[in-house]
N, C-alpha and C. Protein backbone atom coordinates (compact mmCIF):
# COMPACT_ATOMS: atom_id res chain seq x y z
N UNK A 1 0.97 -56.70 9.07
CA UNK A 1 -0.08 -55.96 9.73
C UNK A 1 -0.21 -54.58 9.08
N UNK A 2 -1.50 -54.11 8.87
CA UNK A 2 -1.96 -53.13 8.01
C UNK A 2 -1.36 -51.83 9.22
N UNK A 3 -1.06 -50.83 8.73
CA UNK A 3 -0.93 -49.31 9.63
C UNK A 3 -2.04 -48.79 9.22
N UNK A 4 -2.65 -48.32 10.44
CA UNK A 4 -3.53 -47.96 10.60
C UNK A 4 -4.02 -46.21 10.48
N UNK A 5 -2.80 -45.59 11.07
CA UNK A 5 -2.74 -44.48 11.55
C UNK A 5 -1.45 -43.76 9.86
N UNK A 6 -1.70 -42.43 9.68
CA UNK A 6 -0.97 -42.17 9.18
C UNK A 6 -0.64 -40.50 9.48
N UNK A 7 1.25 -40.61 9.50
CA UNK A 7 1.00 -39.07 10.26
C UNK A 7 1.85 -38.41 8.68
N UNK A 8 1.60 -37.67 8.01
CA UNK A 8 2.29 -36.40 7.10
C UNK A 8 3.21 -35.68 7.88
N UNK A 9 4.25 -35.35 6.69
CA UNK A 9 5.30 -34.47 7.57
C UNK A 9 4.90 -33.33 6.57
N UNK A 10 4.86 -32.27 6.72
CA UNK A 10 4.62 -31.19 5.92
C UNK A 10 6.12 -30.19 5.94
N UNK A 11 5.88 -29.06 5.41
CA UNK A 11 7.12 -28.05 5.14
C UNK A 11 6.77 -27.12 4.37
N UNK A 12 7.25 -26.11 5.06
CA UNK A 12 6.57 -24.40 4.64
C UNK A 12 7.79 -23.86 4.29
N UNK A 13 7.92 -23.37 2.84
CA UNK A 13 8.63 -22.42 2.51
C UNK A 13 8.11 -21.12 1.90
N UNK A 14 9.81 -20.40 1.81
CA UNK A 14 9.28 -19.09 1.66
C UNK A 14 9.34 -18.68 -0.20
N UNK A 15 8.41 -18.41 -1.11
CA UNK A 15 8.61 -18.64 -2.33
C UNK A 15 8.96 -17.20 -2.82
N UNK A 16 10.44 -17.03 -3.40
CA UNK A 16 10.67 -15.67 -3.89
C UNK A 16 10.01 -15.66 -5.07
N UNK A 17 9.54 -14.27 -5.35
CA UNK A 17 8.79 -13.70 -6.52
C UNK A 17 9.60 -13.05 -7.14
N UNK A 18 9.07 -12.66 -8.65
CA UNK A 18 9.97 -11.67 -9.36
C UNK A 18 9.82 -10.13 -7.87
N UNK A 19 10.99 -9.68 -8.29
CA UNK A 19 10.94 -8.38 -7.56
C UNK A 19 9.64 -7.33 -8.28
N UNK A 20 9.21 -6.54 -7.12
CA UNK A 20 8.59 -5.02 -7.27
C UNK A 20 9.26 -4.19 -7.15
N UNK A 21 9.60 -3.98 -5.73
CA UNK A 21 10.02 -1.96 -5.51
C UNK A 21 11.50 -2.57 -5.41
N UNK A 22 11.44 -1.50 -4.95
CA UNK A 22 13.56 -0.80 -4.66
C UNK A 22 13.11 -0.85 -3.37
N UNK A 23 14.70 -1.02 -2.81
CA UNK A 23 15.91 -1.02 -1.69
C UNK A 23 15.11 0.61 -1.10
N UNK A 24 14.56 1.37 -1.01
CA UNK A 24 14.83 2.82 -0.24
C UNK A 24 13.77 2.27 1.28
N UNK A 25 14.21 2.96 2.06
CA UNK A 25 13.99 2.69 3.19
C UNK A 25 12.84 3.49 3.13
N UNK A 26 11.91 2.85 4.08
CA UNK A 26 10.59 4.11 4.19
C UNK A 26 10.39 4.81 5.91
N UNK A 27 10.81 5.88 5.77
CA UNK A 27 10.94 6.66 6.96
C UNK A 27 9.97 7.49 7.07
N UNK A 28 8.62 7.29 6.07
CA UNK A 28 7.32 8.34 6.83
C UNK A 28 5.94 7.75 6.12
N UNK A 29 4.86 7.79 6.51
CA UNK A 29 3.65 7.53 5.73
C UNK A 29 3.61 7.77 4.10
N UNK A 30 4.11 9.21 4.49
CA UNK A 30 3.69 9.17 2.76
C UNK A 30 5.33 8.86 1.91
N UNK A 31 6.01 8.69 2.81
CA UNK A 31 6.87 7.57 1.59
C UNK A 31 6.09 6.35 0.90
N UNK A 32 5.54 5.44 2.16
CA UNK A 32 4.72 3.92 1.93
C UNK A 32 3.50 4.13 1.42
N UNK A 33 2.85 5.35 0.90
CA UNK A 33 2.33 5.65 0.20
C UNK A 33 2.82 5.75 -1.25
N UNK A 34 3.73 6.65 -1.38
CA UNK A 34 4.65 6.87 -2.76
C UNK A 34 4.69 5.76 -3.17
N UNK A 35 5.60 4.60 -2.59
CA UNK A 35 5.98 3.63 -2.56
C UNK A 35 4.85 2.26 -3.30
N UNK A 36 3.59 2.06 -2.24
CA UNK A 36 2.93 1.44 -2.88
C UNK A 36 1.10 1.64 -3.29
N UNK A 37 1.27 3.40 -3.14
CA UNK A 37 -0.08 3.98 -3.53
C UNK A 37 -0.66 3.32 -5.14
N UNK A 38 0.15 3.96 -5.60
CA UNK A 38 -0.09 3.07 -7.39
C UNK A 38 -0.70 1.78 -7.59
N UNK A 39 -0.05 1.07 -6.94
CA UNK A 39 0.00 -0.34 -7.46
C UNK A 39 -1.52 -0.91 -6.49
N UNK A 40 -1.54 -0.09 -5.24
CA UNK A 40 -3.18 -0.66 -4.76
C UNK A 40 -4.51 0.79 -5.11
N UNK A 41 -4.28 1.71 -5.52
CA UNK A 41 -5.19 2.37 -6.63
C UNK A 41 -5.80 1.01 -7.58
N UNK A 42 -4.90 0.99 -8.20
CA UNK A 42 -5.42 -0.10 -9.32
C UNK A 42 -6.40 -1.16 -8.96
N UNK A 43 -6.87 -1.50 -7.69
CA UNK A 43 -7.94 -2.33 -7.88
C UNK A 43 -9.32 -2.14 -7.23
N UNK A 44 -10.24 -3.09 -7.38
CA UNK A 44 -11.69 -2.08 -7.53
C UNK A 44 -12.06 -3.34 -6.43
N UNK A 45 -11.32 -4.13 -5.35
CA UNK A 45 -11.72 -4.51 -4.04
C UNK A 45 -10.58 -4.44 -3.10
N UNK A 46 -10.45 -4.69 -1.83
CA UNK A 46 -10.11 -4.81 -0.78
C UNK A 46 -9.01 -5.70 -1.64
N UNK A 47 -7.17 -4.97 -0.87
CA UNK A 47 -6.28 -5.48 -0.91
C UNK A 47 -5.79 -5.44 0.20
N UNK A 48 -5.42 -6.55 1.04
CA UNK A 48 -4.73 -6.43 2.85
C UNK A 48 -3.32 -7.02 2.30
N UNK A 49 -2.44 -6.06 2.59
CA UNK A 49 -1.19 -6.38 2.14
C UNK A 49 -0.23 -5.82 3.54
N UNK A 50 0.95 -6.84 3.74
CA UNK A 50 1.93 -6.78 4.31
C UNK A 50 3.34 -6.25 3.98
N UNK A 51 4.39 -5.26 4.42
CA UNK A 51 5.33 -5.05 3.30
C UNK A 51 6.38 -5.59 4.83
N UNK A 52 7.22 -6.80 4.66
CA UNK A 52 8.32 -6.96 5.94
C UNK A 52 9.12 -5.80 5.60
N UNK A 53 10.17 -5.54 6.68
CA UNK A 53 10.76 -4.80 6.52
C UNK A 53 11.90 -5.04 8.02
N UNK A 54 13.30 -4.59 7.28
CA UNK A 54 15.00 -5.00 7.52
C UNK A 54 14.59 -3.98 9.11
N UNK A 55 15.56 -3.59 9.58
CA UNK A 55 15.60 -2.82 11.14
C UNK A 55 15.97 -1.37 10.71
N UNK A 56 16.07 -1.54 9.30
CA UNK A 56 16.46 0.01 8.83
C UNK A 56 15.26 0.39 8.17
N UNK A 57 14.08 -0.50 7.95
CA UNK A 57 12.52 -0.20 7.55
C UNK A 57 12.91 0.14 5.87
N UNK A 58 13.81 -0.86 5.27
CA UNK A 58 14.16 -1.46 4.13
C UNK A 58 13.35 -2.46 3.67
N UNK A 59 12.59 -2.41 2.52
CA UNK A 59 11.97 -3.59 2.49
C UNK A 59 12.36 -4.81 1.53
N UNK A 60 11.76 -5.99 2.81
CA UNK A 60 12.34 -7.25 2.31
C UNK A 60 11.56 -8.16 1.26
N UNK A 61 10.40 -8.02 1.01
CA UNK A 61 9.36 -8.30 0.29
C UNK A 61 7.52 -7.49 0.75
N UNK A 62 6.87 -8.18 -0.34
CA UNK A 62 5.97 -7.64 0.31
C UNK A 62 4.87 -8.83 0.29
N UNK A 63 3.79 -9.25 0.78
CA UNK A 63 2.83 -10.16 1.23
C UNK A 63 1.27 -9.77 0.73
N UNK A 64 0.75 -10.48 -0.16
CA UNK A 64 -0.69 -10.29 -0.32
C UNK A 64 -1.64 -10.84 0.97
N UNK A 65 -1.76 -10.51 2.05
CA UNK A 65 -2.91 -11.47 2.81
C UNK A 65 -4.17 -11.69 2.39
N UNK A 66 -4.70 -10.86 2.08
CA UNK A 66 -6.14 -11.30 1.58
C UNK A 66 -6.21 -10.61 0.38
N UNK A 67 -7.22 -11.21 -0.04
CA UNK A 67 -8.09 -10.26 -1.54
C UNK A 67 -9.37 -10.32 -1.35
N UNK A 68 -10.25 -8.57 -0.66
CA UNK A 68 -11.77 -9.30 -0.55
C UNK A 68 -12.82 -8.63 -1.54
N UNK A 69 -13.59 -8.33 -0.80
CA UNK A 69 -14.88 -7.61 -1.76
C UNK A 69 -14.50 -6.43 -1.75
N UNK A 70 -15.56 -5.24 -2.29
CA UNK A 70 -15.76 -4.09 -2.77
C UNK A 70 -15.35 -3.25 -1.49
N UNK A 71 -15.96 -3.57 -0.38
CA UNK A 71 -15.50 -2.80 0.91
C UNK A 71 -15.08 -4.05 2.26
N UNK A 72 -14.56 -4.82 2.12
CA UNK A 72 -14.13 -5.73 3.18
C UNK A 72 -12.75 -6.32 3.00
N UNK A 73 -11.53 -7.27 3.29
CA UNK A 73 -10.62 -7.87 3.59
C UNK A 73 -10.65 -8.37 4.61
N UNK A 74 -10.50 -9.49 4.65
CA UNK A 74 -10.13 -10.52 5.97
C UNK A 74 -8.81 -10.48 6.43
N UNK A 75 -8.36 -10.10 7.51
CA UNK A 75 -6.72 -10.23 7.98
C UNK A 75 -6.79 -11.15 9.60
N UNK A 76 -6.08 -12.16 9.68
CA UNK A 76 -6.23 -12.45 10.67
C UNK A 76 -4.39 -12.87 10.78
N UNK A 77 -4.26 -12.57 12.25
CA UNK A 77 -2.49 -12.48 12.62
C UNK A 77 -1.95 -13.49 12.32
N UNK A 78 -2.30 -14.73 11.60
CA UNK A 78 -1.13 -16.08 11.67
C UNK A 78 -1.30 -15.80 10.19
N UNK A 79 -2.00 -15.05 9.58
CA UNK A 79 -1.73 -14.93 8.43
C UNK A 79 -1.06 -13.30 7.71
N UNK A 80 -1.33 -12.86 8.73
CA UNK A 80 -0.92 -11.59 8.53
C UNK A 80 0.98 -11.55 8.79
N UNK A 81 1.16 -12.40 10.08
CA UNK A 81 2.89 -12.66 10.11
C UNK A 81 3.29 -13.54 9.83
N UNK A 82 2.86 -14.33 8.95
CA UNK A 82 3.56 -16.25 8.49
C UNK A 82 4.80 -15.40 7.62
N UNK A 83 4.49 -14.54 6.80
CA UNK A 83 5.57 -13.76 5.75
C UNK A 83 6.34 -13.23 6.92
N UNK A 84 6.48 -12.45 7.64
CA UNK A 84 7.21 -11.93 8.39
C UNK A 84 8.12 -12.69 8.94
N UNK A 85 7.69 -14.10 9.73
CA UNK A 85 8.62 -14.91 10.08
C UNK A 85 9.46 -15.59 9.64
N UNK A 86 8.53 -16.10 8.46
CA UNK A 86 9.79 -16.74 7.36
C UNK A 86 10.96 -15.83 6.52
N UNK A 87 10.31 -14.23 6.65
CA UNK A 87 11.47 -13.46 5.73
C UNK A 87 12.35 -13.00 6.97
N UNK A 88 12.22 -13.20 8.09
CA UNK A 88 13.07 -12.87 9.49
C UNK A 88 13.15 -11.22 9.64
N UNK A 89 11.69 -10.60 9.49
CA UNK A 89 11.38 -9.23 9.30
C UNK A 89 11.68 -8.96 10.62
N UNK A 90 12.41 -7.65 10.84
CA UNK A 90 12.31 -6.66 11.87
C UNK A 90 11.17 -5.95 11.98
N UNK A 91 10.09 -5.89 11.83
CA UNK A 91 8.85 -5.09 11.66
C UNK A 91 8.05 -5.48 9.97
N UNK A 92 6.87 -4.86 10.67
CA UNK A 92 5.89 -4.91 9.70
C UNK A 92 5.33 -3.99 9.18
N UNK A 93 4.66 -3.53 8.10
CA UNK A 93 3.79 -2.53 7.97
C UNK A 93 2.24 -2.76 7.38
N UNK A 94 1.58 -2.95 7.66
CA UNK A 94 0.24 -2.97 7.32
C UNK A 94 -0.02 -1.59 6.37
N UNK A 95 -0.95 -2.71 5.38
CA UNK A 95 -1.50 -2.02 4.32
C UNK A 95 -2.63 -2.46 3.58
N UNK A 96 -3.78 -1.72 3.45
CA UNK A 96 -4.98 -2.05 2.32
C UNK A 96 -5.81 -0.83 1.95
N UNK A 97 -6.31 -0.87 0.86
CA UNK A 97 -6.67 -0.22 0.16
C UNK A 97 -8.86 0.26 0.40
N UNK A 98 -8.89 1.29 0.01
CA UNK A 98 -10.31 1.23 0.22
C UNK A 98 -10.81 2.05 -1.35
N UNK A 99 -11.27 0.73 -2.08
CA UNK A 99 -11.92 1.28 -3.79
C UNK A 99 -13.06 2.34 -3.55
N UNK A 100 -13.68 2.75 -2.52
CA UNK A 100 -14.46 3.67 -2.50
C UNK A 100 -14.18 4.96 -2.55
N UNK A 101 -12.61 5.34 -2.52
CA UNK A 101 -11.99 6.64 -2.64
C UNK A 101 -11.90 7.36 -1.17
N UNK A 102 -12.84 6.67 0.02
CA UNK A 102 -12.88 7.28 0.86
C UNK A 102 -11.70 6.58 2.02
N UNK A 103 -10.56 7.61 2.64
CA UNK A 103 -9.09 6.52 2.99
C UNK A 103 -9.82 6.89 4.93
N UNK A 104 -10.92 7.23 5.07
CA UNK A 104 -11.23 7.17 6.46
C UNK A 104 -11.33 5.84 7.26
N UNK A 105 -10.60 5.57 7.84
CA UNK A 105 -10.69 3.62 8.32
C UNK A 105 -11.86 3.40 9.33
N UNK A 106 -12.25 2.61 9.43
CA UNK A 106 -13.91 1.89 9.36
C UNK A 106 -13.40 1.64 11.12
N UNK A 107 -14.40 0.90 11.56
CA UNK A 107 -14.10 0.65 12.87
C UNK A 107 -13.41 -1.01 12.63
N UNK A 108 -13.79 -1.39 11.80
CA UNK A 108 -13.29 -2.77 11.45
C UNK A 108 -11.68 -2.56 11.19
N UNK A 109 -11.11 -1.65 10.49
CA UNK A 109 -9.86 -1.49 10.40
C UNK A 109 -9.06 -1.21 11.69
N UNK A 110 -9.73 -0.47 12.96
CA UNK A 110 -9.28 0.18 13.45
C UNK A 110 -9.37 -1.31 15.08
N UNK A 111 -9.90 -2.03 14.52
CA UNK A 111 -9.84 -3.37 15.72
C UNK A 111 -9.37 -4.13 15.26
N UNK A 112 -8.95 -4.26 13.79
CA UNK A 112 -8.12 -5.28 12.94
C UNK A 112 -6.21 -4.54 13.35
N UNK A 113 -6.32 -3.83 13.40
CA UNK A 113 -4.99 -2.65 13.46
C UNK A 113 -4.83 -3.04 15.17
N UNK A 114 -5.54 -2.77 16.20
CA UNK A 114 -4.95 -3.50 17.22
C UNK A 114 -4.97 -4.43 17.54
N UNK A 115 -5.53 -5.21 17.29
CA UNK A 115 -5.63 -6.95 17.29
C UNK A 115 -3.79 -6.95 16.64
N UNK A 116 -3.97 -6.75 15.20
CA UNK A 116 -2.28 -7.29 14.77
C UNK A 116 -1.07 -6.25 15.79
N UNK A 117 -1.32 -4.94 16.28
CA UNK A 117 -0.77 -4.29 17.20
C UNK A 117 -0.31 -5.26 19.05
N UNK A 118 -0.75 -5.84 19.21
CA UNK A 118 -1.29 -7.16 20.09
C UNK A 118 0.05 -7.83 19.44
N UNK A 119 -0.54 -8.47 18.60
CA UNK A 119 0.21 -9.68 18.62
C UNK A 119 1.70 -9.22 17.92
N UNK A 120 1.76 -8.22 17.11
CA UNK A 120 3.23 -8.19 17.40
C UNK A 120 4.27 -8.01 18.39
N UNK A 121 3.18 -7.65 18.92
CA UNK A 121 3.94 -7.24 20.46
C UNK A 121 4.34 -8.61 21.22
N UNK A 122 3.96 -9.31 21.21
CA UNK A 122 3.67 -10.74 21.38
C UNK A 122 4.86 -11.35 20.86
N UNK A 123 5.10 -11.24 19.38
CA UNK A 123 6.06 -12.26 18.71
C UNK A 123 7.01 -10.94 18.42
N UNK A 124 7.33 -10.05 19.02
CA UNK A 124 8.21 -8.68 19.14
C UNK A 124 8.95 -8.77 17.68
N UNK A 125 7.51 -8.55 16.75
CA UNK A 125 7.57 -8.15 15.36
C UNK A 125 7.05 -6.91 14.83
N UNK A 126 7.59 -5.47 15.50
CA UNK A 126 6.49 -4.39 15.50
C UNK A 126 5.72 -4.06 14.44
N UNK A 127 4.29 -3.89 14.91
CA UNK A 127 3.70 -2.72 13.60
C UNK A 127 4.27 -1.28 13.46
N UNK A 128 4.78 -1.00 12.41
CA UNK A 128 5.06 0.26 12.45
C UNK A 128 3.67 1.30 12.01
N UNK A 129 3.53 0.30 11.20
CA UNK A 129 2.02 1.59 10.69
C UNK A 129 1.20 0.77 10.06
N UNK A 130 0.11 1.07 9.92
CA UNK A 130 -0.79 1.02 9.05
C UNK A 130 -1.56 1.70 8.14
N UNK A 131 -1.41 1.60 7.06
CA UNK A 131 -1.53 2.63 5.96
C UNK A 131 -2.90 2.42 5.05
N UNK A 132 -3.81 3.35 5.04
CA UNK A 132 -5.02 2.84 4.18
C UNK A 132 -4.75 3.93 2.78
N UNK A 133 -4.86 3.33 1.70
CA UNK A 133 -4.94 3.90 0.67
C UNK A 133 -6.18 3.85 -0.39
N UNK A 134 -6.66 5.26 -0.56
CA UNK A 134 -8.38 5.40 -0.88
C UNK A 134 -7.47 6.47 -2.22
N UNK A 135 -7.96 6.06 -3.80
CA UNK A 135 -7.55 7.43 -4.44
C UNK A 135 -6.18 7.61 -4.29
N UNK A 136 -5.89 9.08 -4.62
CA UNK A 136 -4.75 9.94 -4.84
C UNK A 136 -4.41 10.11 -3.39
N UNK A 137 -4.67 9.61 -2.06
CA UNK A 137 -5.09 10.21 -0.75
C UNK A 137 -4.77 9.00 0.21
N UNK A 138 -3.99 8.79 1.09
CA UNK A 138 -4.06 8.09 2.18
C UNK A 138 -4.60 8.15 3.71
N UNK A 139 -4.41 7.46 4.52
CA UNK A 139 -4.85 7.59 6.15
C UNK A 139 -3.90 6.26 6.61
N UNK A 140 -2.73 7.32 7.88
CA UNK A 140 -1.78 6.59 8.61
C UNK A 140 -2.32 6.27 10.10
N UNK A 141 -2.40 5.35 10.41
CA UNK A 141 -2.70 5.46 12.05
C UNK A 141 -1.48 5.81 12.98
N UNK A 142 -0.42 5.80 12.32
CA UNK A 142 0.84 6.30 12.98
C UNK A 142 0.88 7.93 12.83
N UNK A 143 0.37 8.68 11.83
CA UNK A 143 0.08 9.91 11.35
C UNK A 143 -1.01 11.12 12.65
N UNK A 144 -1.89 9.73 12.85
CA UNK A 144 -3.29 10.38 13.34
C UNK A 144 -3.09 9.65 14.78
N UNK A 145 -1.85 9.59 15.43
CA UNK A 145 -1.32 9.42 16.51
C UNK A 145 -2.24 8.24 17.57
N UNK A 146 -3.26 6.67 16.33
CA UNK A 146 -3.66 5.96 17.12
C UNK A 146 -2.04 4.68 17.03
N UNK A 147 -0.77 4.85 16.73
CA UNK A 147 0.00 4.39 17.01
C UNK A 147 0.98 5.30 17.23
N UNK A 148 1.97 4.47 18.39
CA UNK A 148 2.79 6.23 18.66
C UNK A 148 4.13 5.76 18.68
N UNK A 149 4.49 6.73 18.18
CA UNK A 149 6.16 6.78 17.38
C UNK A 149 7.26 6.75 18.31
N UNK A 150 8.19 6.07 18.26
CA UNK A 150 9.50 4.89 18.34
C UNK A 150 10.27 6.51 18.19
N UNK A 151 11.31 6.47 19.29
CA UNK A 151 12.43 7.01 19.01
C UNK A 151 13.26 6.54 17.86
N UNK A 152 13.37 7.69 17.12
CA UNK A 152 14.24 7.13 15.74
C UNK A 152 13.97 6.23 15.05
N UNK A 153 12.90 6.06 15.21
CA UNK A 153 12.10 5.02 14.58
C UNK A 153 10.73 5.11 13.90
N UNK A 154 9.71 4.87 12.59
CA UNK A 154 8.88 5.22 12.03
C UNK A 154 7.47 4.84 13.10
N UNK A 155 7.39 3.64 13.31
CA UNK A 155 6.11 3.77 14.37
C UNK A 155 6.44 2.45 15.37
N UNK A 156 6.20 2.76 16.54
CA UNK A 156 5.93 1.71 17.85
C UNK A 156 4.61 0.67 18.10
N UNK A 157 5.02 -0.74 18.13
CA UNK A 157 4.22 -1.55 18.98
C UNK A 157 3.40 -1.34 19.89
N UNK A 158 2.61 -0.40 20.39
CA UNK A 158 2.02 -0.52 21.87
C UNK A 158 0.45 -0.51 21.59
N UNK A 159 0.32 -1.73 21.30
CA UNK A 159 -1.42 -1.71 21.51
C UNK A 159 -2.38 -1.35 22.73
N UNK A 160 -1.38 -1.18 23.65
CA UNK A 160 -2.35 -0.75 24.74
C UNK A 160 -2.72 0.71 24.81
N UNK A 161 -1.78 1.50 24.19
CA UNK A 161 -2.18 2.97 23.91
C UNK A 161 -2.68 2.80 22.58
N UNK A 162 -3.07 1.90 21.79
CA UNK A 162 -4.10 2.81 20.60
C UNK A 162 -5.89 3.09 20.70
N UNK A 163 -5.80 4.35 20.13
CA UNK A 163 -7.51 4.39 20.75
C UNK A 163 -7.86 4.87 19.57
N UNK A 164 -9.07 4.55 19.01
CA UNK A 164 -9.35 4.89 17.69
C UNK A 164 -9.60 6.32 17.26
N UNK A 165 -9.60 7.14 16.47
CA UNK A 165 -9.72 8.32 16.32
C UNK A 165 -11.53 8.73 16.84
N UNK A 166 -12.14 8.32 16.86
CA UNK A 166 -13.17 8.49 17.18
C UNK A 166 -13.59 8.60 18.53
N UNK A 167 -12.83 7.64 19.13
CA UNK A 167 -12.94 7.44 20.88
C UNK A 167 -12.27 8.50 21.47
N UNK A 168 -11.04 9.16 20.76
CA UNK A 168 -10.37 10.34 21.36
C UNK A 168 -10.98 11.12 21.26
N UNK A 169 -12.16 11.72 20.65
CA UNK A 169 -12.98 12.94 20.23
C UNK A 169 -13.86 12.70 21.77
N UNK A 170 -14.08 12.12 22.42
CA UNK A 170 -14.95 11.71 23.46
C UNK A 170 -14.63 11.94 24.91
């Protein structure tokens, strides 16, 4: 008798890359700037990148999520923490780039930033920050106090207190 039905077993691993950065822990914005300002300067669209990171905010790799156009990136959370879970990250840091030179985050960044603020909270994988890099010049939302800072710690989970810089002027 013919089978009719067929079920796949699938399997997700985690694929190490040649290394990038160094072992130094990043304990402020413009470290994770220092850190990976350079390397997203260099391109002329939207880079949404993830960097996991150890409980000492050591990093364990880092994650391309998207690659988009001239002014856009797509990030959506099962893709934004699939790296996180499989590298068994203590936190996250959000990161992308804006080729227009201008590092002011859009309202799209700033509902993409609590949406993943949300759900780490959720799978108690914190965002520590989110870092936009425009130029020689960045913009932290942990900096500009729409995420708020962790005792002894670089930035806190609480999406329910972030309000966009714009809405606080109001």
């Amino acid at each position: 008798m013919e089978q009719m039905n067929e079920l796949k077993i699938v399997s997700i691993r985690l694929v190490d890359e040649p290394p990038l950065f160094s072992k130094r822990e990043l304990t402020s914005p413009k470290a994770v700037f220092e850190f990976m300002g350079q390397e997203l300067q260099k391109y002329d669209r939207e880079f949404f990148c993830v960097l996991n990171l150890k409980s000492n905010n050591q990093v364990i790799n880092m994650n391309v999520v998207s690659v988009g156009t001239l002014n856009t990136a797509l990030a959506h959370p099962r893709e934004v923490f699939k790296s996180a879970i499989l590298s068994n990250a203590a936190g996250i840091m959000l990161l992308h780039n804006h080729p227009s030179g201008n590092c002011t985050p859009s309202r799209e960044d700033c509902r993409v930033t609590k949406r993943m603020l949300a759900a780490g909270e959720i799978m108690g994988i914190p965002v520590m920050d989110h870092v936009i890099v425009a130029g020689n010049d960045y913009y932290s939302f942990l900096e500009n106090e729409n995420i708020i800072k962790r005792d002894g710690n670089y930035g806190e989970n609480i999406a329910e207190k972030f309000v966009p810089q714009r809405e606080r002027a109001r």
